[in-house]
C-alpha atoms as a PDB file:
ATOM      1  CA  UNK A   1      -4.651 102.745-159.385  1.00  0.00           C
ATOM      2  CA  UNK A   2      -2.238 101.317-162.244  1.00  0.00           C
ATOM      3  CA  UNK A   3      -1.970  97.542-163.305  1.00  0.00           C
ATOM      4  CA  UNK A   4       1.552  96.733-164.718  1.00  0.00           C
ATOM      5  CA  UNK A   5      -0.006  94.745-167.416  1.00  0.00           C
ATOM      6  CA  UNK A   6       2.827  94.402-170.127  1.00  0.00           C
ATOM      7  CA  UNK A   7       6.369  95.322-168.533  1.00  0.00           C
ATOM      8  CA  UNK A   8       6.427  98.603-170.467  1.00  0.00           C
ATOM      9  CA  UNK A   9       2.947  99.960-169.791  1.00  0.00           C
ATOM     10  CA  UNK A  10       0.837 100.876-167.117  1.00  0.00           C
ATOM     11  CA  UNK A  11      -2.545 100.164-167.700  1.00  0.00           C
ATOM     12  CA  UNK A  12      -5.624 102.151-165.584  1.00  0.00           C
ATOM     13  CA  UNK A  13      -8.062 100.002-163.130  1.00  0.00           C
ATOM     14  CA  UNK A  14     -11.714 100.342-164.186  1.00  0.00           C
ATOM     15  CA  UNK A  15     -13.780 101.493-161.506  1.00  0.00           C
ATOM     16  CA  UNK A  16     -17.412 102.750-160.796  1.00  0.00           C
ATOM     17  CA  UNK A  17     -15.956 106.472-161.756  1.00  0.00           C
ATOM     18  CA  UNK A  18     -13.514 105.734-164.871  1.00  0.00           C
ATOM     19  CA  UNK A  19     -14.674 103.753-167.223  1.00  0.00           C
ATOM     20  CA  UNK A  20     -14.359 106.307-170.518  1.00  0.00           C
ATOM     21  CA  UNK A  21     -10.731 106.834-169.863  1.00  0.00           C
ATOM     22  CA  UNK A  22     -10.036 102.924-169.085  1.00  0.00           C
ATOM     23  CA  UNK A  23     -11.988 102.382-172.434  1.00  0.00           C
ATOM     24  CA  UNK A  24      -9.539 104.101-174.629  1.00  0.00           C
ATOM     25  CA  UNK A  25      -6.320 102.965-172.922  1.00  0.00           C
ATOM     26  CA  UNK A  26      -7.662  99.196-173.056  1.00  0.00           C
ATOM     27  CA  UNK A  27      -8.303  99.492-176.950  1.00  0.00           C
ATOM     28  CA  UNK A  28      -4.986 100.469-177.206  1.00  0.00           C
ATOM     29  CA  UNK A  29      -3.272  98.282-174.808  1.00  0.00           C
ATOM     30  CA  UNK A  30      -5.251  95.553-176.954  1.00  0.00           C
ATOM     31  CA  UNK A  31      -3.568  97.050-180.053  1.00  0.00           C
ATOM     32  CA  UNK A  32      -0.332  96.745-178.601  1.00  0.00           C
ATOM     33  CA  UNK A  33      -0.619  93.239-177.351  1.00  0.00           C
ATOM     34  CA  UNK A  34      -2.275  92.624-180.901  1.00  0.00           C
ATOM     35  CA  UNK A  35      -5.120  91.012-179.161  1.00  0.00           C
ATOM     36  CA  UNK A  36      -7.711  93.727-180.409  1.00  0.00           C
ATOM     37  CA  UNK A  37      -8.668  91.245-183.345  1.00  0.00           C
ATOM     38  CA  UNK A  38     -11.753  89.694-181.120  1.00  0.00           C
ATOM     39  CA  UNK A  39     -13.114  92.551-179.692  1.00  0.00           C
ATOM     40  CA  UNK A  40     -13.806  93.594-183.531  1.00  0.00           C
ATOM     41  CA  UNK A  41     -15.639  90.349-185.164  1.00  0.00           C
ATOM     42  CA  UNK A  42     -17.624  87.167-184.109  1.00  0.00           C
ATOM     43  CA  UNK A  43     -16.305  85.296-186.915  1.00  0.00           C
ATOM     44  CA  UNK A  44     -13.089  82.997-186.811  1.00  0.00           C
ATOM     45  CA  UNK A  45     -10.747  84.957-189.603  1.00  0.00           C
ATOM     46  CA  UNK A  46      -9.922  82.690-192.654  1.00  0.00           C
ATOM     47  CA  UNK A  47      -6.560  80.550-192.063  1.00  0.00           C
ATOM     48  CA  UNK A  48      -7.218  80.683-188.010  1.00  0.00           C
ATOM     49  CA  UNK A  49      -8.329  76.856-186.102  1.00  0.00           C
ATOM     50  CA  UNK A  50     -10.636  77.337-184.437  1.00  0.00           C
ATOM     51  CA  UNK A  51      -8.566  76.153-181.422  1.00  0.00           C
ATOM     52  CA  UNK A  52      -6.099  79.282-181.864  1.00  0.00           C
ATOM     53  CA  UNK A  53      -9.411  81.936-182.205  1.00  0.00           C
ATOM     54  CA  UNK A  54     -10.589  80.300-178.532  1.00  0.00           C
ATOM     55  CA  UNK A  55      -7.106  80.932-177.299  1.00  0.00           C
ATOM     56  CA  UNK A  56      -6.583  84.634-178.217  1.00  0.00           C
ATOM     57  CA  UNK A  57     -10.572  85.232-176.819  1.00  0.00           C
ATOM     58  CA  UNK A  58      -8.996  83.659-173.725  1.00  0.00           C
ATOM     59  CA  UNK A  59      -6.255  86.163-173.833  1.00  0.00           C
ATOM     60  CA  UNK A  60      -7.936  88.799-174.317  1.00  0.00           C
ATOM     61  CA  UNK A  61     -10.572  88.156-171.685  1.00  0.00           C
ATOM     62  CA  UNK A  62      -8.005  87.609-169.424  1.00  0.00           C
ATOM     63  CA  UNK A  63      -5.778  91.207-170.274  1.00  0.00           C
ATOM     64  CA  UNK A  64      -9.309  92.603-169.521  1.00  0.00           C
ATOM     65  CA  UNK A  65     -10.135  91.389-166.064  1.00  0.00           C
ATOM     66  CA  UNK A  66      -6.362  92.300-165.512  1.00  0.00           C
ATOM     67  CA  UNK A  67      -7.568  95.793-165.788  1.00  0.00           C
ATOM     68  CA  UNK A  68     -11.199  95.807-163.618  1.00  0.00           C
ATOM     69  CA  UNK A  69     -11.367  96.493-160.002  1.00  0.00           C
ATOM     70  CA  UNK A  70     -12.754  93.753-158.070  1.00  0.00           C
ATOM     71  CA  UNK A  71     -15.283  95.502-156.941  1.00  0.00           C
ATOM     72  CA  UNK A  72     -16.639  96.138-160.457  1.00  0.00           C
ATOM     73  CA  UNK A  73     -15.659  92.598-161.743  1.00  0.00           C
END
C-alpha cells in the first residue's frame, strides 16, 4: 500500500513486515519536505523560536503517522 503524501511522491505504509524499506524512503521523504532537521537533534537550532521548532516537530510527526498502518500505529 502507497500513501500520496506530497503530490509528487508516493510514500510506502509501514507495516508489521516493512519497516527497513519504509525507513529509508521516510528519511528521504523527510529530506524532501525539509522536515528531516528534528529527527537529527534535541536542541532548538540557533535563530529558531521556540514556537517555530514545536511546529516543524508537529509536522514532522504528523508526515510520519501519514505513513504507518493503523494497525501498527
Amino acid at each position: 500500500m502507497e500513501a500520496d503524501v506530497s503530490g509528487f511522491l508516493s510514500m510506502i505504509v509501514l507495516n508489521s513486515q516493512n519497516y527497513a524499506d519504509w525507513k529509508i524512503k521516510m528519511e528521504d521523504l523527510l529530506i524532501v519536505k525539509e522536515l528531516y532537521e528534528p529527527i537529527n537533534r534535541a536542541e532548538i537550532p540557533m535563530g529558531l523560536l521556540e514556537s517555530d521548532w514545536k511546529l516543524l516537530n508537529r509536522k514532522v510527526v504528523a508526515t510520519i503517522r501519514q505513513c504507518v498502518d493503523m494497525s501498527v500505529l
